[in-house]
Protein backbone atom coordinates (compact mmCIF):
# COMPACT_ATOMS: atom_id res chain seq x y z
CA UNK A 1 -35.86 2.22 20.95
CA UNK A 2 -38.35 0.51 18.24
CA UNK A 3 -38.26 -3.18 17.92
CA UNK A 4 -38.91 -4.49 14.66
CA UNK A 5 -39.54 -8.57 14.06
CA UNK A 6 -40.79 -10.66 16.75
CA UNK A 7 -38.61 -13.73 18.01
CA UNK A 8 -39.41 -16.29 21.12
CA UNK A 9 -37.53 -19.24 22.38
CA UNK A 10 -39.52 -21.84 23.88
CA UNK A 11 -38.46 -23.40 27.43
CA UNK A 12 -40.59 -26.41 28.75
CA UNK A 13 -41.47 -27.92 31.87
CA UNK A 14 -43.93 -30.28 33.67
CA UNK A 15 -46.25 -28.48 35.88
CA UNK A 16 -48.10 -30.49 38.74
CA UNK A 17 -51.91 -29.30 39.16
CA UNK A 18 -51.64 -27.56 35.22
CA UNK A 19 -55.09 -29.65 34.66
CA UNK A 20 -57.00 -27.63 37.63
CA UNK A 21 -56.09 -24.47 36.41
CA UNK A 22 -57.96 -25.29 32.89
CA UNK A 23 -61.54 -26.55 33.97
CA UNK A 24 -63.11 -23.24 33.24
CA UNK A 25 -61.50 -23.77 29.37
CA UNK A 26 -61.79 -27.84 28.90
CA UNK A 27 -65.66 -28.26 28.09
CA UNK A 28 -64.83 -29.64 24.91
CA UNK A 29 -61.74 -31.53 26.09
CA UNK A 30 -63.17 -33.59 28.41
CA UNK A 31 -65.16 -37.35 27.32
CA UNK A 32 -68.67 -37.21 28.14
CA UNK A 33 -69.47 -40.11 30.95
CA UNK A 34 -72.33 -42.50 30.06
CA UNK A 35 -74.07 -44.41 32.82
CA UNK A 36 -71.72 -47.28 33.51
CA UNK A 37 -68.20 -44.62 33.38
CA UNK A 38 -69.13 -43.96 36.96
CA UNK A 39 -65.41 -43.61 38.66
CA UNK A 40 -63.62 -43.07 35.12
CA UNK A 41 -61.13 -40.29 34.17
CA UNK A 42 -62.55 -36.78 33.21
CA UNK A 43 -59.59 -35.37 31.61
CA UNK A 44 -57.18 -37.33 29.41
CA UNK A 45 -53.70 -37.32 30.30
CA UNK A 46 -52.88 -35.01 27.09
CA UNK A 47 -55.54 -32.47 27.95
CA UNK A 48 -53.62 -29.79 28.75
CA UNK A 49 -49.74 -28.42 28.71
CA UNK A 50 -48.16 -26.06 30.75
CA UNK A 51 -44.64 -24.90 29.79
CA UNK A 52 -42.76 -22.09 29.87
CA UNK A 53 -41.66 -19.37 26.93
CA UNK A 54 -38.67 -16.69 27.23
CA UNK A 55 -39.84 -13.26 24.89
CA UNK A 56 -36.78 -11.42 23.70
CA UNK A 57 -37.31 -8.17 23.37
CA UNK A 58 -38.51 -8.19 19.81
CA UNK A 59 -40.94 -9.89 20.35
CA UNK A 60 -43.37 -8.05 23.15
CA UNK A 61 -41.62 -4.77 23.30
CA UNK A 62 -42.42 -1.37 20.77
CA UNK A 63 -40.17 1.48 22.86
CA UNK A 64 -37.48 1.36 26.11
CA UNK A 65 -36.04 3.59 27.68
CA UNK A 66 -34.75 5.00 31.16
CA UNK A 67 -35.02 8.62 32.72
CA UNK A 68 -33.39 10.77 35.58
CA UNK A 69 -34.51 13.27 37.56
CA UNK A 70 -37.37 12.12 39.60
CA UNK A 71 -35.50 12.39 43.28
CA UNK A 72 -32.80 15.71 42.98
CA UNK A 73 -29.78 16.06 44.88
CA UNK A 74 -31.16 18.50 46.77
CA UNK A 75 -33.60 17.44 50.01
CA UNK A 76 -31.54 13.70 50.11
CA UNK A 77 -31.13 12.69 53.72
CA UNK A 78 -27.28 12.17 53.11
CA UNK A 79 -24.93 14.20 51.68
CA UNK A 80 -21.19 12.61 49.91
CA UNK A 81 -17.78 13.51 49.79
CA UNK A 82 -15.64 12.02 47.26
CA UNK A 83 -12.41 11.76 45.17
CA UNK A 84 -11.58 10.34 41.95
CA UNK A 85 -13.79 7.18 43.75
CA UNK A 86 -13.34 4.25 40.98
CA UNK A 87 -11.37 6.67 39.03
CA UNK A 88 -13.87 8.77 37.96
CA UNK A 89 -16.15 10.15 40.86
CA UNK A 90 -15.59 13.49 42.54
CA UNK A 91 -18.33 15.04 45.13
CA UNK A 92 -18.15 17.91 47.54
CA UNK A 93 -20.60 18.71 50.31
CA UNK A 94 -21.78 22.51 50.65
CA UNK A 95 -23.22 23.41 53.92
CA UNK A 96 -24.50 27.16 55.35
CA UNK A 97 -24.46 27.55 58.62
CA UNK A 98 -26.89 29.71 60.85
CA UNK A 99 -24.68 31.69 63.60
CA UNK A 100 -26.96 32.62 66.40
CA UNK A 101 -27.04 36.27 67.33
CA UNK A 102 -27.81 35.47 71.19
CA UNK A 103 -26.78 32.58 73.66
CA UNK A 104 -27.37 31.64 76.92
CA UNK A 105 -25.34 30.73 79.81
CA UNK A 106 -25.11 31.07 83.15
CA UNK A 107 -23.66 33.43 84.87
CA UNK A 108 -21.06 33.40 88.16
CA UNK A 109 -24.29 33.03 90.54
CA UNK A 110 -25.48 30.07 88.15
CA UNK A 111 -28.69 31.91 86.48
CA UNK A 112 -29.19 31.37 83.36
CA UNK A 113 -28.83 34.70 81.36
CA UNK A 114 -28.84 35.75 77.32
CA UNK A 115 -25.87 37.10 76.26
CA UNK A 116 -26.75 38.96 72.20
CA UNK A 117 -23.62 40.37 71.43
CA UNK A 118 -21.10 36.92 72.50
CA UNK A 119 -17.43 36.96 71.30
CA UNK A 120 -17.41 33.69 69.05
CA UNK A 121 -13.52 32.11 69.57
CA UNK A 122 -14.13 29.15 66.90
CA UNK A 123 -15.41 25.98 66.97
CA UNK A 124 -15.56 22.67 64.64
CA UNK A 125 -17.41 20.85 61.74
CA UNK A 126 -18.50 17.42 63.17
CA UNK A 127 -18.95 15.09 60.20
CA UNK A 128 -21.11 12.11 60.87
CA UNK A 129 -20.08 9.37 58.34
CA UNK A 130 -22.33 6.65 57.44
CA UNK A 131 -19.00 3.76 57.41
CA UNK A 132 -21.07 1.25 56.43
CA UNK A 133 -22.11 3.02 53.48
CA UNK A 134 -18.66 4.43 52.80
CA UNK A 135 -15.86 3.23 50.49
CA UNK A 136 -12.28 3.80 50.27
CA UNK A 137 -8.75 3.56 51.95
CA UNK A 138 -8.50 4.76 55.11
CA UNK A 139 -6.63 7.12 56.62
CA UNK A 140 -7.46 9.99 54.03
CA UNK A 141 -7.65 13.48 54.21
CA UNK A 142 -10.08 15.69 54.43
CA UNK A 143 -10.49 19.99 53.82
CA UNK A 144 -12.96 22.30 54.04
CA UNK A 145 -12.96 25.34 52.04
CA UNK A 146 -14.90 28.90 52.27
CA UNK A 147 -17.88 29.21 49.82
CA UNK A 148 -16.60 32.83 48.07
CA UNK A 149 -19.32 33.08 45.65
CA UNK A 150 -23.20 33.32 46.24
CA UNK A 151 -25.24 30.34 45.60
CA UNK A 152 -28.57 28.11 45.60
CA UNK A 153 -28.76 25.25 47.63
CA UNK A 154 -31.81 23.81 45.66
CA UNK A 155 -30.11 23.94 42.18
CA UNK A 156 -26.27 24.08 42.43
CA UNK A 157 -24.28 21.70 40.23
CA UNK A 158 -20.62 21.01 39.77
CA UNK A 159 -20.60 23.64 37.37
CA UNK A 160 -23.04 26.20 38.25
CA UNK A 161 -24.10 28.01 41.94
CA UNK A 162 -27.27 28.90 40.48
CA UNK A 163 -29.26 27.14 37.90
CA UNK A 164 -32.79 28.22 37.99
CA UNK A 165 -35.41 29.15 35.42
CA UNK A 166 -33.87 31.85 33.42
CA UNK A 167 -30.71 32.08 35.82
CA UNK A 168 -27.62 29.94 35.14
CA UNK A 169 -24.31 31.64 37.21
CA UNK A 170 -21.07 29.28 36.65
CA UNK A 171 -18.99 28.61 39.68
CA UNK A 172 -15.66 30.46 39.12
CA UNK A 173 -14.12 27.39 39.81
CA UNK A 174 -16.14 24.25 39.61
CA UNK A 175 -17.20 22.16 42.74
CA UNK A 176 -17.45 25.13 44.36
CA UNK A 177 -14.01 25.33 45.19
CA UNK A 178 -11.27 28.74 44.87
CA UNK A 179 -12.37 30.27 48.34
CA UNK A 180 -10.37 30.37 51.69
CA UNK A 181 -9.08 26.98 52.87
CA UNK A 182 -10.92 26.90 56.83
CA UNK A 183 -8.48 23.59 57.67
CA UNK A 184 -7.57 19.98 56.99
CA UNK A 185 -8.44 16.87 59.25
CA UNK A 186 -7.92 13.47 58.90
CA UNK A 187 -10.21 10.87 59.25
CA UNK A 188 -8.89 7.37 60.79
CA UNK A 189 -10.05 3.82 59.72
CA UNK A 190 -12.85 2.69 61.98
CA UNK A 191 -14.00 5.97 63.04
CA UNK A 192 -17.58 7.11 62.27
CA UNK A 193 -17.11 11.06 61.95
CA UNK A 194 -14.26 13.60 61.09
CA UNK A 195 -13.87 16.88 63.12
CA UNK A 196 -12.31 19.95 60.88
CA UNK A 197 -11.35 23.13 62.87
CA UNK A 198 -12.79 26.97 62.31
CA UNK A 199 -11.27 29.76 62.82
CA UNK A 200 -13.57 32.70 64.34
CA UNK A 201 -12.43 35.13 61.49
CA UNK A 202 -14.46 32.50 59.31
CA UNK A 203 -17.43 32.60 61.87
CA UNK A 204 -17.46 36.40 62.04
CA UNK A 205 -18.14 35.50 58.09
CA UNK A 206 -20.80 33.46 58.36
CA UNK A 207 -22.43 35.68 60.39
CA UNK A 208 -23.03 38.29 57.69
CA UNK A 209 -26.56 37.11 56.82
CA UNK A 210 -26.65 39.93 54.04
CA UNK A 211 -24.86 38.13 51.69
CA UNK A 212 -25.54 34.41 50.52
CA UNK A 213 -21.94 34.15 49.41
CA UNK A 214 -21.15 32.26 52.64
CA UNK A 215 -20.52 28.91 53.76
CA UNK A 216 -18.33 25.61 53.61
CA UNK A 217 -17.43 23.09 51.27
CA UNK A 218 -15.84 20.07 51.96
CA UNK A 219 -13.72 17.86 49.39
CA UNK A 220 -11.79 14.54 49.90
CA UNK A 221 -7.58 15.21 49.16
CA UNK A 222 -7.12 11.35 49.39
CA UNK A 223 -8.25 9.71 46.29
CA UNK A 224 -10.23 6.54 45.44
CA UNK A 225 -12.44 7.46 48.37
CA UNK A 226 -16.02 7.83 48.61
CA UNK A 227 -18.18 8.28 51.83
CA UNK A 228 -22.14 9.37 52.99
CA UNK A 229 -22.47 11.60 55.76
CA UNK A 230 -25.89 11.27 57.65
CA UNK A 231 -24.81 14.62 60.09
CA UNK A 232 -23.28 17.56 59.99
CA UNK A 233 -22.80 20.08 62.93
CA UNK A 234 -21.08 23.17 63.43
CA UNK A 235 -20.14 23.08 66.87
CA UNK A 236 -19.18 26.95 68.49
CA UNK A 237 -17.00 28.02 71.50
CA UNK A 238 -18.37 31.30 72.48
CA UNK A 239 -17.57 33.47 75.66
CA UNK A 240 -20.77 35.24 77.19
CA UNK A 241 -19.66 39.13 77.70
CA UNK A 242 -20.91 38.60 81.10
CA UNK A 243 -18.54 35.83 82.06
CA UNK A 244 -15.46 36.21 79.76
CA UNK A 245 -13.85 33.29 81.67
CA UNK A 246 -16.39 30.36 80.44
CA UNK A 247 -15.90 28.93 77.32
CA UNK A 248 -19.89 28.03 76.06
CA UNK A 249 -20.48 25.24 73.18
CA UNK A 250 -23.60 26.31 70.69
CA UNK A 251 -24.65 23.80 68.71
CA UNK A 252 -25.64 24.73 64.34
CA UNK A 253 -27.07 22.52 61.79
CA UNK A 254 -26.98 23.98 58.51
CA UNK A 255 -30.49 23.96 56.87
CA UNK A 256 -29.78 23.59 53.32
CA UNK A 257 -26.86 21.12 52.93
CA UNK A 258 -26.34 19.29 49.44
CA UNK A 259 -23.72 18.03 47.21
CA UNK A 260 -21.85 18.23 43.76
CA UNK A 261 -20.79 15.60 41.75
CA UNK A 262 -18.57 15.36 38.71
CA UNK A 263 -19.71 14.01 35.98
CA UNK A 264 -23.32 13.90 36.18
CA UNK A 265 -25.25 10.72 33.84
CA UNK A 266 -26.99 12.93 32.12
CA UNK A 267 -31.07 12.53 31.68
CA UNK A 268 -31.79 9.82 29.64
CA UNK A 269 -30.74 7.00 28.50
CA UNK A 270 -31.38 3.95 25.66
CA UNK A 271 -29.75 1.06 28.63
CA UNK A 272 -31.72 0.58 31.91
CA UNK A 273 -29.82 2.61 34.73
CA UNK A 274 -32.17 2.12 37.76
CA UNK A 275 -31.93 4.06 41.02
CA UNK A 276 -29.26 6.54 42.45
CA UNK A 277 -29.92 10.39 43.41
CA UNK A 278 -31.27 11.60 41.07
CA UNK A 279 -33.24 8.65 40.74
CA UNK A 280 -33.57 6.61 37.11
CA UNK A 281 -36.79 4.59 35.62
CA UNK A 282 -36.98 2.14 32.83
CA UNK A 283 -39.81 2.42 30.95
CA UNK A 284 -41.12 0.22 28.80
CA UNK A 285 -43.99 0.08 26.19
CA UNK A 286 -45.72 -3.15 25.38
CA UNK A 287 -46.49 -3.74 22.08
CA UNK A 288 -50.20 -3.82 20.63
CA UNK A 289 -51.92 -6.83 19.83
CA UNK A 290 -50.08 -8.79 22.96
CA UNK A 291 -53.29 -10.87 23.09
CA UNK A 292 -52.09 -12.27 19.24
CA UNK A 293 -49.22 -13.04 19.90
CA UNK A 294 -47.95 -16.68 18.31
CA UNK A 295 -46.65 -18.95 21.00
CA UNK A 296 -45.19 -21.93 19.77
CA UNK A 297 -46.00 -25.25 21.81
CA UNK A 298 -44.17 -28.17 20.11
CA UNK A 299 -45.01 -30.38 23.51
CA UNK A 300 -48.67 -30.87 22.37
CA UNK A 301 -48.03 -31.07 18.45
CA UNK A 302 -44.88 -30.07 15.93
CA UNK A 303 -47.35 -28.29 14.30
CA UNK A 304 -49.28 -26.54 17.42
CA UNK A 305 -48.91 -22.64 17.97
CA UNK A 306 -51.61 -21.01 20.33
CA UNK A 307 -52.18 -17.54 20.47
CA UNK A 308 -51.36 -16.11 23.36
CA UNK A 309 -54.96 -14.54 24.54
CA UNK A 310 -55.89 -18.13 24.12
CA UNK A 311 -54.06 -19.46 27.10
CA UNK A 312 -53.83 -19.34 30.51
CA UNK A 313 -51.46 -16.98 31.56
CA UNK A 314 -49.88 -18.48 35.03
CA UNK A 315 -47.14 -16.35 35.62
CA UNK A 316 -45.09 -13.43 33.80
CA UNK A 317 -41.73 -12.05 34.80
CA UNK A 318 -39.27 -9.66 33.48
CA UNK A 319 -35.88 -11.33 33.06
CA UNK A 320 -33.11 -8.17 33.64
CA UNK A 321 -29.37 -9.06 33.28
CA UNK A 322 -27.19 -6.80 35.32
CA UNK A 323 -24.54 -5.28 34.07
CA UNK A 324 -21.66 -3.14 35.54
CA UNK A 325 -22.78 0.00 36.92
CA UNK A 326 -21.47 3.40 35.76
CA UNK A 327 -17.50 4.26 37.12
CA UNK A 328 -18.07 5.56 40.77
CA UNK A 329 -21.89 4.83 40.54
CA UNK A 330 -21.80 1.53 42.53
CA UNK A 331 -24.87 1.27 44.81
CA UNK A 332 -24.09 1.68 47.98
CA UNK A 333 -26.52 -0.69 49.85
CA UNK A 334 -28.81 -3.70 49.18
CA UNK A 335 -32.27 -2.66 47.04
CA UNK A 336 -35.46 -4.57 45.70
CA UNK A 337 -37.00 -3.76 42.01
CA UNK A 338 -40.50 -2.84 41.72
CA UNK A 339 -42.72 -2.54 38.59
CA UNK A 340 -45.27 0.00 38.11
CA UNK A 341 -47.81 0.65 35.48
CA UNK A 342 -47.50 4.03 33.82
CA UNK A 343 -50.39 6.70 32.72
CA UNK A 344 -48.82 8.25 29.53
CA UNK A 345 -51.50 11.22 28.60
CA UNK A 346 -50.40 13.20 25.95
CA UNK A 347 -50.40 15.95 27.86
CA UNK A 348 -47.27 15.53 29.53
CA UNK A 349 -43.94 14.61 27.95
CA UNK A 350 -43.04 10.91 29.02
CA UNK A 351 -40.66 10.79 31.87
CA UNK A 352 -43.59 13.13 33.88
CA UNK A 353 -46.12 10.52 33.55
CA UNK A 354 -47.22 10.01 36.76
CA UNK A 355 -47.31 6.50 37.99
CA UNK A 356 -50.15 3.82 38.61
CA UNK A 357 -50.67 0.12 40.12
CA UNK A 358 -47.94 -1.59 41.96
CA UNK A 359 -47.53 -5.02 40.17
CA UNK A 360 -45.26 -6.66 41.57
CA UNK A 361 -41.60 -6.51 43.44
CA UNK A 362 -38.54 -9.07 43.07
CA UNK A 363 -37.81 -11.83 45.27
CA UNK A 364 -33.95 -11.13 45.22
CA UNK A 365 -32.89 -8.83 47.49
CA UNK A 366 -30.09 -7.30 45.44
CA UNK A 367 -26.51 -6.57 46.39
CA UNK A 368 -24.28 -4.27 45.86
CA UNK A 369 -21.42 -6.50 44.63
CA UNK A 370 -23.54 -7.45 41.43
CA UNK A 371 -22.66 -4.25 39.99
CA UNK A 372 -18.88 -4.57 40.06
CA UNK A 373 -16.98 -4.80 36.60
CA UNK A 374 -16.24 -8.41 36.41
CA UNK A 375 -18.88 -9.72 39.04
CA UNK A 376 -20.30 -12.90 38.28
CA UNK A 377 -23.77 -11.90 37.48
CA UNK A 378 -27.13 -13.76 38.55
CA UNK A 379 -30.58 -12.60 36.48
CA UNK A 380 -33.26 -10.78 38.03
CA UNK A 381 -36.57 -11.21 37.81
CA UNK A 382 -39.74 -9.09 38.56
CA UNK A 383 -43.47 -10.07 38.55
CA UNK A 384 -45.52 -8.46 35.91
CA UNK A 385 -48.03 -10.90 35.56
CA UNK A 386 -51.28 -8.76 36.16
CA UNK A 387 -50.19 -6.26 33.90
CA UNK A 388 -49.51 -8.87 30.70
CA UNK A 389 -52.52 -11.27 31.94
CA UNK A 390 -54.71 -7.42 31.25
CA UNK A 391 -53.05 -6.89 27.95
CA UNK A 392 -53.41 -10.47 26.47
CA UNK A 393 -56.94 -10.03 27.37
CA UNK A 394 -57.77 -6.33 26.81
CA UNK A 395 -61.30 -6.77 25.19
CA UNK A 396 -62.99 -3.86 27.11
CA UNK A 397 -63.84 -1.19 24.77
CA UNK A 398 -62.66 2.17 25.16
CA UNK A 399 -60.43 1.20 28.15
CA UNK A 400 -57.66 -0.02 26.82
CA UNK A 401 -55.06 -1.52 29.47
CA UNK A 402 -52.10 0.59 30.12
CA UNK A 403 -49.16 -0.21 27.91
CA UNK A 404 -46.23 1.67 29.31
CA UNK A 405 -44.45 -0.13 32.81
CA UNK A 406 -41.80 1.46 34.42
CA UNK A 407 -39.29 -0.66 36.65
CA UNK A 408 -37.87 1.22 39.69
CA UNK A 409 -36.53 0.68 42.81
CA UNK A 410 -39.19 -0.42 45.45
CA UNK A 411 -38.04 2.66 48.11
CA UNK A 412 -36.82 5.66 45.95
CA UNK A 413 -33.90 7.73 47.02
CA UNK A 414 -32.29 5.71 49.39
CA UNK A 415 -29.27 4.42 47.01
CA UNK A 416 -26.52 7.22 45.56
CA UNK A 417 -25.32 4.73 43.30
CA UNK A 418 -27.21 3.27 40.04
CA UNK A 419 -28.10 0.00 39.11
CA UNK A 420 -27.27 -0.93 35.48
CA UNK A 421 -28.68 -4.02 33.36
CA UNK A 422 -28.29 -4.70 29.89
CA UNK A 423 -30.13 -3.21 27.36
CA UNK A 424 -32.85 -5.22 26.72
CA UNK A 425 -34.92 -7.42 29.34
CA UNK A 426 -36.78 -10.41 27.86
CA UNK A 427 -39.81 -11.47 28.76
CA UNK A 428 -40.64 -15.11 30.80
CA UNK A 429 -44.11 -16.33 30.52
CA UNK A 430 -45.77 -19.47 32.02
CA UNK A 431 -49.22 -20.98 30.37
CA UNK A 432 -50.91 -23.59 30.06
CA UNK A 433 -53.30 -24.55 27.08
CA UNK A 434 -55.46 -27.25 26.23
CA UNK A 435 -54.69 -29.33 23.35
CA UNK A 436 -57.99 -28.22 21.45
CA UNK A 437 -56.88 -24.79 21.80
CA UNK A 438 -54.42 -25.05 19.18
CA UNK A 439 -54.28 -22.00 16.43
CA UNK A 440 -51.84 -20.85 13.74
């Protein structure tokens, strides 16, 4: 988004110590001492000012903008189920699972022996469920379906089982759904996993490793439910050929889970979204000419405006309002916002930049909650202050100090849900100037 006339508002405040951080600047400010001024003051009391200034947007920003796609689905360490959560979000989990060809198991003398042609009778999908992560009424109801259609891990969607460079195949029915139903279970408040039955005619099934058109997918029935899994297991009751009375347990992870959602948030966006899976950026491009920047400064003079190279930058935060995430995008745990600087070449379009310098994280640990439609909504701020401090005094030639920051979270990934804020952050700025600095 392009900004077009440049506004401030002007905040002051005393600052104890402002006069120490000015020495370096006050040659001219401060009375020369003659022989008998031995013990006098060095520094009038007017000497300096420190006070604070709030940027909108206009003022310091030229472009903004926020991006998806830099964690996929895909390789997350959870995986979610969910139904019409806030209305609006739906998510199924797709699992394959790897039936072993041999056990082991001892036999009536209690040797241990391989058995590579065991009778499979069924077994169960163990769901691990993160609860403090999940939301939603409890009891609800869960079912697992049979994948009927081949797919790919790595790049199925809602819509599509494969969507890879060149190849896009359309589920027949989106989600993944449309295939055999394995069975129902129901998962009880308080309880940390959900256990689904399998039949063995749907383990003979998975067992055909010449076709990828195999596996589970599980889907919520209850609605206004959401939960994380952190496990899943395919636990098998097998009987060894050589000792058809013993019922043996084989444990199966699947290798490739993921999950589907419905709808996606898209790729890009004018309003900061920050976080989720796939993760979002804001990015944001500093204006030129920072360093000229007018600052008003009414304390010293009604007539005094410094430029902004000209001062002493103390501190400089970006001010983010939140806003009410997406429907059934709430975060689901606590996060912290860092701020990176950004090496734009134009070699690579804009949201592959890759990224540089840390500059600084927020204090506020935030929850949650602040994302709710009609929370009562506290700012948040993040340190940028080396970054601004290098572009209000970029006077290196041919190295230019980076202009593009992008705000993320401080741990990518970790977070389904996205945090929004409103569209523009403004800019807070702490300074101090002495009162011969003064320039229009």
């Amino acid at each position: 988004m392009n900004h077009g006339k440049r506004k401030a508002t002007v905040a002051f405040a005393a600052w104890p110590g402002a006069a120490l951080a000015m020495l370096g600047l006050l040659g001219t400010a401060c009375g020369r001492e003659t022989p008998t001024d031995v013990g006098g003051p060095l520094l009038p009391g007017d000497a300096v000012r420190t006070f604070e200034v709030i940027l909108d947007a206009s003022s310091y920003l030229a472009i903004d903008s926020a991006f998806s796609g830099f964690d996929e689905i895909f390789g997350a360490s959870f995986n979610m189920v969910a139904q019409a959560y806030q209305g609006a979000l739906d998510a199924h989990t797709l699992a394959r699972f790897a039936i072993p060809s041999i056990i082991s198991a001892p036999d009536s003398a209690g040797t241990t022996r391989n058995d590579s042609t065991p009778r499979f009778i069924g077994g169960r999908i163990v769901i691990l469920l993160d609860t403090l992560r999940s939301n939603g009424p409890a009891p609800a109801l869960f079912r697992a379906y049979r994948v009927q259609e081949s797919w790919h891990p790595a790049t199925a969607t809602w819509t599509n089982r494969v969507d890879t460079t060149g190849v896009r195949l359309p589920w027949s029915t989106p989600g993944a759904l449309g295939g055999a139903v394995i069975d129902t279970a129901t998962w009880a408040a308080g309880v940390d996993s959900i256990s689904i039955r399998v039949d063995s005619a749907t383990i003979a099934a998975w067992a055909d490793t010449t076709t990828t058109a195999r596996g589970a997918v599980i889907e919520a029935v209850t609605g206004g439910i959401r939960v994380r899994t952190v496990d899943l297991v395919l636990r098998l009751e097998a009987r060894p050929r050589f000792r058809p009375d013993t019922v043996v347990t084989v444990t199966s992870r699947p290798g490739d889970p993921t999950f589907v959602i419905n709808p996606g948030l898209g790729t890009q966006r004018s309003a900061p979204l920050i976080g989720g899976r796939p993760s979002w950026r804001a990015y944001l491009r500093f204006r030129e000419g920072l360093d000229t920047l007018s600052i008003p400064c009414p304390q010293v003079s009604a007539s005094c405006v410094v430029r902004l190279g000209r001062a002493t930058l103390t501190t400089a935060t970006l001010m983010l309002q939140p806003a009410a995430s997406p429907a059934g995008y709430l975060p689901q745990d606590t996060f912290r916002l860092g701020t990176r600087a950004l090496l734009v070449s134009p070699r690579a379009p804009l949201e592959r930049s890759p990224l540089g310098e840390a500059i600084g994280v927020s204090e506020k640990l935030l929850q949650p909650s602040l994302f709710l439609p009609g929370a009562s909504r506290e700012g948040v701020e993040v340190p940028v202050t080396s970054f601004v401090r290098a572009l209000a005094t970029d006077t290196v030639p041919n190295q230019p100090a980076p202009r593009w920051l992008a705000v993320l979270p401080l741990i990518e990934g970790l977070n389904f849900g996205v945090a929004a804020f409103e569209e523009l952050p403004r800019l807070r700025l702490v300074i101090t100037i002495a009162n011969q600095l003064q320039l229009r």
